[in-house]
C-alpha atoms as a PDB file:
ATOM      1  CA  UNK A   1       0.000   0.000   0.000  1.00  0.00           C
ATOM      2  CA  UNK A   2       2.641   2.165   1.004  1.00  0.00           C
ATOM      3  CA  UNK A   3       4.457   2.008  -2.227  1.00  0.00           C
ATOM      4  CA  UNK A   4       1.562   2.433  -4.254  1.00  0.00           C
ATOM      5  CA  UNK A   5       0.896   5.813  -2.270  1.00  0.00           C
ATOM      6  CA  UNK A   6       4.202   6.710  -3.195  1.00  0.00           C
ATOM      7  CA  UNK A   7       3.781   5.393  -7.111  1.00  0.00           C
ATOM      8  CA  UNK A   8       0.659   7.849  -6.742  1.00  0.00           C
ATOM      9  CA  UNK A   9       2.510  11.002  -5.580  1.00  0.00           C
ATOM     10  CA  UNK A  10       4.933  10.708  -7.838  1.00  0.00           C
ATOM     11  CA  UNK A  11       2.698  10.360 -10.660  1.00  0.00           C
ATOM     12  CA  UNK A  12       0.904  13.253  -9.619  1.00  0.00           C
ATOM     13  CA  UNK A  13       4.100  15.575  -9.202  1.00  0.00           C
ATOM     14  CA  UNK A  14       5.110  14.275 -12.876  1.00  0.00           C
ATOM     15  CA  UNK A  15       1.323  15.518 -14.332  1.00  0.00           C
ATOM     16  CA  UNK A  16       1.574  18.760 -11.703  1.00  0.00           C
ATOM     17  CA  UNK A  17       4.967  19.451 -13.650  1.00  0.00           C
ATOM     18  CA  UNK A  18       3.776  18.716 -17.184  1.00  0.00           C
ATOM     19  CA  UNK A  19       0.570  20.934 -16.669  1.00  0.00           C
ATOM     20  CA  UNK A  20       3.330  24.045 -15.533  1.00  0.00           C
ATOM     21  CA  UNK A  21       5.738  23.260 -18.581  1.00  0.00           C
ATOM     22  CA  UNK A  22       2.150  23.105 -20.740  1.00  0.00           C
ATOM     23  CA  UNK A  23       1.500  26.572 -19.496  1.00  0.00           C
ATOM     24  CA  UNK A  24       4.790  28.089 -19.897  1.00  0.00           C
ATOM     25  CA  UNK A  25       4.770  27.134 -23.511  1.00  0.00           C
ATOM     26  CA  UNK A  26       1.301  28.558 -23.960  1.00  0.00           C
ATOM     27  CA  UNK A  27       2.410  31.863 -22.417  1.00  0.00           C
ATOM     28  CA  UNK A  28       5.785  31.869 -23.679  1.00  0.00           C
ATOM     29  CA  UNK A  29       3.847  31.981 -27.533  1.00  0.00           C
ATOM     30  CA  UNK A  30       2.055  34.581 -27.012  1.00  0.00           C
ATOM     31  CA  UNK A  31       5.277  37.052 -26.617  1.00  0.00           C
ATOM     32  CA  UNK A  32       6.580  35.492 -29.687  1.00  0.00           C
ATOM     33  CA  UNK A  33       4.683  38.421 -32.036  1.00  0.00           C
ATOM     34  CA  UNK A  34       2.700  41.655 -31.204  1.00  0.00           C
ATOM     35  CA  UNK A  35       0.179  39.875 -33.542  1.00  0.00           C
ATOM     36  CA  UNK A  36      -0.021  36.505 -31.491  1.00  0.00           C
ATOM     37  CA  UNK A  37      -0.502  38.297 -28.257  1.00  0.00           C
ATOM     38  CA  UNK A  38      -2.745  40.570 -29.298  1.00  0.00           C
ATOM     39  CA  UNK A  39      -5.039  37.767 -29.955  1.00  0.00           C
ATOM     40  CA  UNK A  40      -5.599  37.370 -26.127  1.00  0.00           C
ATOM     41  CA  UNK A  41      -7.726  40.553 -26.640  1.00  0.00           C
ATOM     42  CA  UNK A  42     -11.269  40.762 -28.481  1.00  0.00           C
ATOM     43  CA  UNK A  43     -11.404  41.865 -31.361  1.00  0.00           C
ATOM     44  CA  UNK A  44     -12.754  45.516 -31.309  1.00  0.00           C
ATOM     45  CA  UNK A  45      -9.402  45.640 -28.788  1.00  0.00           C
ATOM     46  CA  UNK A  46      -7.393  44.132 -31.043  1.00  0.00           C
ATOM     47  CA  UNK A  47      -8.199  46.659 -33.556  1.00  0.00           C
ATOM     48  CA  UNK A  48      -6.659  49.275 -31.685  1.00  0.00           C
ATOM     49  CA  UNK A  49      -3.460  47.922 -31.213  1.00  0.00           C
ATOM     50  CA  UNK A  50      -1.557  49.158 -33.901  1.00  0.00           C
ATOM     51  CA  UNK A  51      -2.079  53.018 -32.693  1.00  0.00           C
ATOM     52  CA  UNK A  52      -2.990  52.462 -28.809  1.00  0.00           C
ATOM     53  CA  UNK A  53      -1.077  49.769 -27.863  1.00  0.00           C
ATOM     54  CA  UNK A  54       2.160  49.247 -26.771  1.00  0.00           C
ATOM     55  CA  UNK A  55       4.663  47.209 -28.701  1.00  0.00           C
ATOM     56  CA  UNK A  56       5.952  44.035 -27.104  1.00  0.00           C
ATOM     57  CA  UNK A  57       9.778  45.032 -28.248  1.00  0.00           C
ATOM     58  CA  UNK A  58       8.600  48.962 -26.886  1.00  0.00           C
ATOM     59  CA  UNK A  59       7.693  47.069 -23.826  1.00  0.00           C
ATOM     60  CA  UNK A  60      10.813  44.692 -23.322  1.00  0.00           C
ATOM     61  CA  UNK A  61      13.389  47.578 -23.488  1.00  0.00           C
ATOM     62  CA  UNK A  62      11.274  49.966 -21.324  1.00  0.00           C
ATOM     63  CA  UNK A  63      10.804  47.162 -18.845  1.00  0.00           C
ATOM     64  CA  UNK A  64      15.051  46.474 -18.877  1.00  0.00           C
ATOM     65  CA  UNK A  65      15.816  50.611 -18.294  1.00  0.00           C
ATOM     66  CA  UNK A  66      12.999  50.825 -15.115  1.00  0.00           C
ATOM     67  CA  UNK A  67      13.255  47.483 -13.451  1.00  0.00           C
ATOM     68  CA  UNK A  68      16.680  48.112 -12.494  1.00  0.00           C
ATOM     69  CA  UNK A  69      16.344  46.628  -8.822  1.00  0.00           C
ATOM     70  CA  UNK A  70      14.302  43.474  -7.406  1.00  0.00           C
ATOM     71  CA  UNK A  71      10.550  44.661  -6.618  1.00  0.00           C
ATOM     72  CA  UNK A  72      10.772  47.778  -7.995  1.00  0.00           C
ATOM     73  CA  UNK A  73       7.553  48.895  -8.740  1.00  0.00           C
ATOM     74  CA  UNK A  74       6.939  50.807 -11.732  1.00  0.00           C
ATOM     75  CA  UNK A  75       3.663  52.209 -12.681  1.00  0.00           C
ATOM     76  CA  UNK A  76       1.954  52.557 -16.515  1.00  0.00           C
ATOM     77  CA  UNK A  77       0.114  56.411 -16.484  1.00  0.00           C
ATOM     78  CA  UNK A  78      -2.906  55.721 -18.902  1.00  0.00           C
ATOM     79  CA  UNK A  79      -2.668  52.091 -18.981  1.00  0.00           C
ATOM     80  CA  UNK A  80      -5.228  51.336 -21.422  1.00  0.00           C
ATOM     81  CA  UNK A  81      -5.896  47.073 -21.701  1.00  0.00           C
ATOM     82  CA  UNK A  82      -2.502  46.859 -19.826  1.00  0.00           C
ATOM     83  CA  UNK A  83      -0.491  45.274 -22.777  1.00  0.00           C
ATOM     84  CA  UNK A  84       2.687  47.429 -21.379  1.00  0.00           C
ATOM     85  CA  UNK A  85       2.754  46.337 -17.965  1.00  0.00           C
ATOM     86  CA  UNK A  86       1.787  42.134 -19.195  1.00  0.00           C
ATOM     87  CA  UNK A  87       4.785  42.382 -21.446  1.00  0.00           C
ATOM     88  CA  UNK A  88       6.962  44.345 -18.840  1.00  0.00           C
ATOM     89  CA  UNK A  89       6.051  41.583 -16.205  1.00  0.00           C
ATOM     90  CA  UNK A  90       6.832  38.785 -18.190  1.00  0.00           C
ATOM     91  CA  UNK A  91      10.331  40.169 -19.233  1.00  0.00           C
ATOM     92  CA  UNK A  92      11.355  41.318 -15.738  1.00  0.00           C
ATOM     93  CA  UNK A  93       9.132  38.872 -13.428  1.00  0.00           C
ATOM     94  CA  UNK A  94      11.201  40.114 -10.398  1.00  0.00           C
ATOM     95  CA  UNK A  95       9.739  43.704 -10.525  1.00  0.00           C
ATOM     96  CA  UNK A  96       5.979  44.980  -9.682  1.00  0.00           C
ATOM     97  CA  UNK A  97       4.503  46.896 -12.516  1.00  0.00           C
ATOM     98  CA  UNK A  98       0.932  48.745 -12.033  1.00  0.00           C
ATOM     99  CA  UNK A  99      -1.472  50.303 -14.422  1.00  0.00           C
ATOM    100  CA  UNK A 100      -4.033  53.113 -14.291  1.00  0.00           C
ATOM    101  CA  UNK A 101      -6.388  53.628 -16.228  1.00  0.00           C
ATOM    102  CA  UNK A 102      -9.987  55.996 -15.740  1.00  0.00           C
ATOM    103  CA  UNK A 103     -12.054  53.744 -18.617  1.00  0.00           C
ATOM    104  CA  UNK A 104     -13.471  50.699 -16.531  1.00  0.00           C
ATOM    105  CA  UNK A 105     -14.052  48.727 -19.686  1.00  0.00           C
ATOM    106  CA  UNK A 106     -10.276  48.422 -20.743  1.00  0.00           C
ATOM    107  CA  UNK A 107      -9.396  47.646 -17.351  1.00  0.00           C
ATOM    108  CA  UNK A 108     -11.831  44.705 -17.621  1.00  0.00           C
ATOM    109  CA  UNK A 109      -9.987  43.191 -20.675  1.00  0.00           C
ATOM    110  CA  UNK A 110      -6.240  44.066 -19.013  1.00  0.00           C
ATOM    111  CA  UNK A 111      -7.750  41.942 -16.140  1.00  0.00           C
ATOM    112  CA  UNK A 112      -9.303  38.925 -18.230  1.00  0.00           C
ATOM    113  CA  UNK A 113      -5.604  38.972 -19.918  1.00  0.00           C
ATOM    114  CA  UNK A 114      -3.628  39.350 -16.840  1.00  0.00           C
ATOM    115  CA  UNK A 115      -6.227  36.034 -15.647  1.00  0.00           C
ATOM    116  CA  UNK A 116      -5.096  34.103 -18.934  1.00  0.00           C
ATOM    117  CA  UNK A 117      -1.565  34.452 -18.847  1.00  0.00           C
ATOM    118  CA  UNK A 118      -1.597  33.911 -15.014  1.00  0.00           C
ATOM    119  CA  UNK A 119       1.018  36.559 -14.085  1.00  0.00           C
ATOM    120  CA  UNK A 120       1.113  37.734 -10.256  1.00  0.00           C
ATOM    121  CA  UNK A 121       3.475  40.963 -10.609  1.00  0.00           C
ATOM    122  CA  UNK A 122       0.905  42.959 -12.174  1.00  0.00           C
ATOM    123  CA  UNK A 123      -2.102  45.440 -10.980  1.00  0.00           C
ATOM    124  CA  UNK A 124      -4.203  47.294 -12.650  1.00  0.00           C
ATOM    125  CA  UNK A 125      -6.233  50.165 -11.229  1.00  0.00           C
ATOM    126  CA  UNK A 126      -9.407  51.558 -12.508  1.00  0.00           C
ATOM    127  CA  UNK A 127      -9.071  55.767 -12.269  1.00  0.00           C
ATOM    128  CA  UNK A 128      -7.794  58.670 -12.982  1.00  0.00           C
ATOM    129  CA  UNK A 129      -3.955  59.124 -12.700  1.00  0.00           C
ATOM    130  CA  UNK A 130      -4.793  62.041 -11.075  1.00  0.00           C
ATOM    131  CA  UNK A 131      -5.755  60.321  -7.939  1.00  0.00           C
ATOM    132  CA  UNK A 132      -2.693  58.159  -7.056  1.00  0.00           C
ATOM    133  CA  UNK A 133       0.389  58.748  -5.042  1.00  0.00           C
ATOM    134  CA  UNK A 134       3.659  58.928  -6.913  1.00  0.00           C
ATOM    135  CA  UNK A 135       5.149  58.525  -4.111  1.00  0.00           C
ATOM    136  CA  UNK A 136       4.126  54.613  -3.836  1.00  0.00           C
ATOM    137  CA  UNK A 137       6.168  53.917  -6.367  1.00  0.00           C
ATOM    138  CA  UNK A 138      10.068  53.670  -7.981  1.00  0.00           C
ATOM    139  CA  UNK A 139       9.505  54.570 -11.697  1.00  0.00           C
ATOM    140  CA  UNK A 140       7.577  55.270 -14.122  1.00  0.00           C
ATOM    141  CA  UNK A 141       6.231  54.805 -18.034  1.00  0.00           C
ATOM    142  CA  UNK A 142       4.445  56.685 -20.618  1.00  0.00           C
ATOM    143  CA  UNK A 143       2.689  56.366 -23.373  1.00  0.00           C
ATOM    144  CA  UNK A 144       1.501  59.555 -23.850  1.00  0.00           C
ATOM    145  CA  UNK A 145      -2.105  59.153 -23.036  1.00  0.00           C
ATOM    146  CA  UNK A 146      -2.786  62.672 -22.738  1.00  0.00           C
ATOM    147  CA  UNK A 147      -2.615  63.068 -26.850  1.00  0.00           C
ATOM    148  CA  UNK A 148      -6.435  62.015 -27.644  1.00  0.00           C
ATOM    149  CA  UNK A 149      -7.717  65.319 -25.935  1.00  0.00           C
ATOM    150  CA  UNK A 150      -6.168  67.138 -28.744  1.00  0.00           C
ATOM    151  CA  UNK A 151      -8.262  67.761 -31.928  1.00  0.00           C
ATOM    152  CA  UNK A 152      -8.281  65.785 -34.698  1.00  0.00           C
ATOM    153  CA  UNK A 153      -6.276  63.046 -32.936  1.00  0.00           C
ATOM    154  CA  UNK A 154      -7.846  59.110 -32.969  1.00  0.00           C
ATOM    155  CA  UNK A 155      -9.794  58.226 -29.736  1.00  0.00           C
ATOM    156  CA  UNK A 156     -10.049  54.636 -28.113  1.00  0.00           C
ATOM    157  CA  UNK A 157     -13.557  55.566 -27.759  1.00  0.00           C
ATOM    158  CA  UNK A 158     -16.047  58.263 -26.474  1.00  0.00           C
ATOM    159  CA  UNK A 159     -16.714  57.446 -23.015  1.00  0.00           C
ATOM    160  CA  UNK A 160     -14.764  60.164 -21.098  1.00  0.00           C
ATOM    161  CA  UNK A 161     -14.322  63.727 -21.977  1.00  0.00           C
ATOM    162  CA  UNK A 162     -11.927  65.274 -24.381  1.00  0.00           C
ATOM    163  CA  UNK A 163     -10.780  68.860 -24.664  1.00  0.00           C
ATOM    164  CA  UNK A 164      -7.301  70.815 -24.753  1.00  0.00           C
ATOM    165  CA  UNK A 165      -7.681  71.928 -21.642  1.00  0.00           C
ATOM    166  CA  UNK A 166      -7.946  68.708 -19.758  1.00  0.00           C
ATOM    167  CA  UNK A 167      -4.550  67.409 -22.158  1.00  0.00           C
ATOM    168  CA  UNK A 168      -2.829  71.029 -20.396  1.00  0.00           C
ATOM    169  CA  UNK A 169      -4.211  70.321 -16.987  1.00  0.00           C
ATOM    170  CA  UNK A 170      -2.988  66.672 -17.612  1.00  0.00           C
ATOM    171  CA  UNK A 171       0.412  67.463 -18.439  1.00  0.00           C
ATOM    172  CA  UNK A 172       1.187  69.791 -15.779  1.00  0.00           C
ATOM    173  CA  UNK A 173      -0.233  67.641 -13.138  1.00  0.00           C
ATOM    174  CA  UNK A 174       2.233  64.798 -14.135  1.00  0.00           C
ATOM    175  CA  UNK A 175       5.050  67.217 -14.611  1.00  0.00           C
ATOM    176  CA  UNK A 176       4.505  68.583 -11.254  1.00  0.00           C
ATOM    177  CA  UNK A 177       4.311  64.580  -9.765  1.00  0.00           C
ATOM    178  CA  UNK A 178       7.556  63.919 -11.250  1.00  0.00           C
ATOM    179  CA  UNK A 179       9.076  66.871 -10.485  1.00  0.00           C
ATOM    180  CA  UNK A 180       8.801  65.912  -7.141  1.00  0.00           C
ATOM    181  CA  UNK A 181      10.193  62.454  -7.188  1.00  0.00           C
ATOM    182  CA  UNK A 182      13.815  61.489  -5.692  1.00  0.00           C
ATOM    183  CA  UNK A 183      16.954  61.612  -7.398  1.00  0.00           C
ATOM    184  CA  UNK A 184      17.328  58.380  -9.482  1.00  0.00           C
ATOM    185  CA  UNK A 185      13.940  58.259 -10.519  1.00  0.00           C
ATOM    186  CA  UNK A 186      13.739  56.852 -13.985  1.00  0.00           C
ATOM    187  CA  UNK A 187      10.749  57.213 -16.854  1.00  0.00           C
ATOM    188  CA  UNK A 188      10.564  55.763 -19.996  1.00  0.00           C
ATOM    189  CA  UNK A 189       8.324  58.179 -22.208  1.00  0.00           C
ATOM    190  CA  UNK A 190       6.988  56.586 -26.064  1.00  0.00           C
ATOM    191  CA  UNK A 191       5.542  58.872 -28.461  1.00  0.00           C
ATOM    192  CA  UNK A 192       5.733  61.715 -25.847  1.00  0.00           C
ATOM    193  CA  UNK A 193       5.958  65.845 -26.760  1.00  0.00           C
ATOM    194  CA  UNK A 194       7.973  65.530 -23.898  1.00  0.00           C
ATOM    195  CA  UNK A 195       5.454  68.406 -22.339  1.00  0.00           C
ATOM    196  CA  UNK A 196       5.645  66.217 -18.915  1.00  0.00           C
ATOM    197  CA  UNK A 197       8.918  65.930 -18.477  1.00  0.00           C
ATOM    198  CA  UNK A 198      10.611  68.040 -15.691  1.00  0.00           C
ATOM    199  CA  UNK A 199      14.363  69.857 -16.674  1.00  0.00           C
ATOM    200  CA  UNK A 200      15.445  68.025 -13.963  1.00  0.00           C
ATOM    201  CA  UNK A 201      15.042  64.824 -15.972  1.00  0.00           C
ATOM    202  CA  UNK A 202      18.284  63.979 -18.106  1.00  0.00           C
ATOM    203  CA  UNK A 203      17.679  61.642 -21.174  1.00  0.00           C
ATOM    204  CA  UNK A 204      20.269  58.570 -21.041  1.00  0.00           C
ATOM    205  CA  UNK A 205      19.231  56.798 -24.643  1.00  0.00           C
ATOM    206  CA  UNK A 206      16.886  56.752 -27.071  1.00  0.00           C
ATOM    207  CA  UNK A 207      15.961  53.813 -29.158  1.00  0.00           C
ATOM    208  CA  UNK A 208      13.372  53.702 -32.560  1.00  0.00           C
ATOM    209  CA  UNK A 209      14.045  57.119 -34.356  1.00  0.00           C
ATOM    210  CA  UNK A 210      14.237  59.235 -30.622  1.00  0.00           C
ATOM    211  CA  UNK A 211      10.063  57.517 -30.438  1.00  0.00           C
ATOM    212  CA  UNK A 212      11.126  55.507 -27.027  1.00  0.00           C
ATOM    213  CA  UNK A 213      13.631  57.950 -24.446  1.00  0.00           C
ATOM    214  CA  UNK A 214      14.582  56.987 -21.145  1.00  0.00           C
ATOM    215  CA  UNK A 215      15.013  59.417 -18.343  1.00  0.00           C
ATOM    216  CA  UNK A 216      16.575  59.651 -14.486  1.00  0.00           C
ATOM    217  CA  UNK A 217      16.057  62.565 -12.553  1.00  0.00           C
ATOM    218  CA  UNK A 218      19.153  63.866 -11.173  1.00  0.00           C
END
C-alpha cells in the first residue's frame, strides 16, 4: 500500500509538472509576435493595437531601463488594456509593474488577460492618474495618453471627456508629480511631446528614431 501511495505522488508531481511546462509554452507563444498576443484581446481591442497599444519590443526595453532593482515597482500612467505592464512583467518577473487607467471597460480586458496568462506581478487600477500617489512607487512609463484630448487626434472611444484643456491640466499635473520624485527616478516616455517631463530629468538613450527615451532625474 505504502508504495503504491508513493507510485501515486509521484505520478501526480510528474502531471503537476507537465501541466506548468504546458503553461509556460502557452504563455511563452504569445510574446513570440505583437500579432499573437494581441489575440488574447477581443477583437474591437485588437483593432486598436496598432495606434494604442504598446509594442511588445517597446515594452521589453522599457521594462530592462525601469526594473533596475528586485521589486521595484513601476507604474503605466494611462494604462489602457494593460499590454505594457503584461509584457513588462513577463520580461522582468522580479519587478511589480501597475497600471491606471480611468475607462473601466479596458481595465476589464487588461484583467481577463492578466487572468489568462496567469502573471502575479501585475495590478491594474481603474481611475484617474490624477488620484494616485507617486510617491508609492520607484519609476515610471508613458505612453503619452494625454494626446487624444487634442483635436483631430484618434480616440479609443467616447466614453470620457476630451478637450485641450484637460490634455494642459494633464500634463502639468504629471510634470509637477515627477518633479517631485527622488533623485534616481527613472521614466521611460513613447511617443511623448515631452510636455511632462521636468528639466530636472536627463535623457540617457533613445531607441526607434528618438520615439522611445529613457530618463533619471538627477
Amino acid at each position: 500500500m505504502l508504495k503504491k501511495g508513493k507510485q501515486a505522488v509521484q505520478i501526480n508531481l510528474q502531471n503537476k509538472n507537465m501541466l506548468l511546462y504546458q503553461k509556460e509554452i502557452y504563455v511563452g507563444k504569445r510574446f513570440d509576435s505583437d500579432e499573437a498576443f494581441d489575440t488574447i484581446y477581443p477583437a474591437n481591442i485588437q483593432r486598436l493595437a496598432r495606434r494604442h497599444w504598446t509594442p511588445l519590443d517597446v515594452a521589453r526595453k522599457a521594462a530592462n531601463f525601469l526594473a533596475v532593482e528586485n521589486n521595484a515597482k513601476v507604474l503605466d500612467i494611462g494604462s489602457g488594456v494593460g499590454k505594457f505592464c503584461l509584457g513588462a512583467a513577463y520580461y522582468r518577473p522580479n519587478a511589480l509593474f501597475y497600471g491606471v487607467e480611468q475607462r473601466r471597460s479596458l481595465v476589464v480586458n487588461a484583467d481577463n488577460a492578466k487572468r489568462v496568462l496567469g502573471f502575479e506581478n501585475v495590478c491594474f487600477i481603474n481611475g484617474n492618474f490624477t488620484q494616485v500617489n507617486f510617491k508609492d512607487y520607484d519609476h515610471f512609463y508613458f505612453f503619452n495618453s494625454f494626446y487624444e484630448n487634442l483635436a483631430g487626434t484618434d480616440k479609443i472611444d467616447d466614453s470620457i471627456d476630451y478637450s485641450g484643456e484637460l490634455y494642459n491640466y494633464y500634463n502639468r499635473y504629471l510634470y509637477k508629480q515627477l518633479e517631485q520624485m527622488p533623485p534616481g527616478t527613472r521614466l521611460a516616455t513613447y511617443h511623448s511631446l515631452e510636455d511632462e517631463v521636468p528639466r530636472g530629468y536627463h535623457t540617457v538613450r533613445s531607441e526607434i528614431d528618438n520615439l522611445l527615451k529613457f530618463w533619471v532625474k538627477i
